[in-house]
Protein backbone atom coordinates (compact mmCIF):
# COMPACT_ATOMS: atom_id res chain seq x y z
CA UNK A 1 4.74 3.02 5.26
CA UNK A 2 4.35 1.03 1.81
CA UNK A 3 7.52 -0.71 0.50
CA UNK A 4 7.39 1.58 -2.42
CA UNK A 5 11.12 2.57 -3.46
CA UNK A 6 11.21 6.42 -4.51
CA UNK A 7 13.86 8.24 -6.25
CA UNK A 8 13.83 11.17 -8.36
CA UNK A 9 12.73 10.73 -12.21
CA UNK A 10 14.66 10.84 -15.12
CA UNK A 11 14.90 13.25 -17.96
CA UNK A 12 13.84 10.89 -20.24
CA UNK A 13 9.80 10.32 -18.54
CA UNK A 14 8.22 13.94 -18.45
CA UNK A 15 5.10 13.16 -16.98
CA UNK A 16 2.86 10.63 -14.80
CA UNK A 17 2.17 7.74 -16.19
CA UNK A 18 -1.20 7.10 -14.40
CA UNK A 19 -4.16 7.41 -16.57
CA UNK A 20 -6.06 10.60 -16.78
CA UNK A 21 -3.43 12.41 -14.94
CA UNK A 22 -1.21 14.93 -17.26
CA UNK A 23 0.99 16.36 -14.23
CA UNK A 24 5.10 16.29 -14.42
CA UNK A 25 6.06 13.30 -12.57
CA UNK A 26 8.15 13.30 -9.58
CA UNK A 27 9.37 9.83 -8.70
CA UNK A 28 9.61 6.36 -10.05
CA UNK A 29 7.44 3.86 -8.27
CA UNK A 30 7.99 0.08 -7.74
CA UNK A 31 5.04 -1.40 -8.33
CA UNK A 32 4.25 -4.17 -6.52
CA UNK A 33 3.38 -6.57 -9.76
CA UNK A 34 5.17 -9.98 -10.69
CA UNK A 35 7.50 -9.38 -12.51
CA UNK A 36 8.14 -6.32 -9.79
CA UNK A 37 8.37 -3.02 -12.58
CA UNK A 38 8.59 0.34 -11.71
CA UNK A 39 6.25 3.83 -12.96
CA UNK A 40 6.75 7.26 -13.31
CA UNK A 41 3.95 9.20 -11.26
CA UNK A 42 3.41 12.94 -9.78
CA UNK A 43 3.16 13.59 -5.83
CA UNK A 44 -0.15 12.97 -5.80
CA UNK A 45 -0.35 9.39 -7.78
CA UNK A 46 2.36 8.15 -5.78
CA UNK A 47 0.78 9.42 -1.99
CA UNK A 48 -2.72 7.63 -3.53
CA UNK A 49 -0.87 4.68 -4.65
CA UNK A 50 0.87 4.11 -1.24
CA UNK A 51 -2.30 4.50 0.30
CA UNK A 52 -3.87 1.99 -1.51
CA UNK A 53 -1.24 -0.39 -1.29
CA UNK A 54 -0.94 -0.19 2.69
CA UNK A 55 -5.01 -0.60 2.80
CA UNK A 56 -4.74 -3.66 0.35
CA UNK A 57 -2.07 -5.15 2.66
CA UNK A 58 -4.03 -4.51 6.31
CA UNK A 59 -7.12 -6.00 4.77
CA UNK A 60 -5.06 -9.23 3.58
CA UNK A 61 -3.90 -9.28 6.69
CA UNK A 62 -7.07 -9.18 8.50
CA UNK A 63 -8.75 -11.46 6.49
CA UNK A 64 -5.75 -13.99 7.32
CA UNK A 65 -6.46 -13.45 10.50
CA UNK A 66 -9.96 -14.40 10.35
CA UNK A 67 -9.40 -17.45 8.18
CA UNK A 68 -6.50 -19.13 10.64
């Protein structure tokens, strides 16, 4: 699984903050960005966002692989 750290949202972010998407989010999501920040997405932004993330990190690592 991603290193994404869930917890349940606060009252004071209603809704996902992924563009496009008007559902009521349902976790805060550390993003992995430097400085390391944290969104507000629904169930579905968050399971497509941790799939991205672990696909971005077995192609770096795969490419490392390759390059050593």
């Amino acid at each position: 699984m991603s290193n994404t750290v869930y917890s349940t949202r606060t009252e004071d972010e209603e809704y996902c903050e992924i563009e496009y998407c008007e559902s009521q989010a349902a976790y805060v999501v550390t993003v992995t960005s430097t400085p390391p920040s944290q969104r507000y997405m629904c169930s579905s932004c968050e399971y497509a966002y941790a799939m991205g993330a672990q696909h971005g990190k077995a192609v770096a690592k795969a490419a490392k692989e390759v390059t050593e």
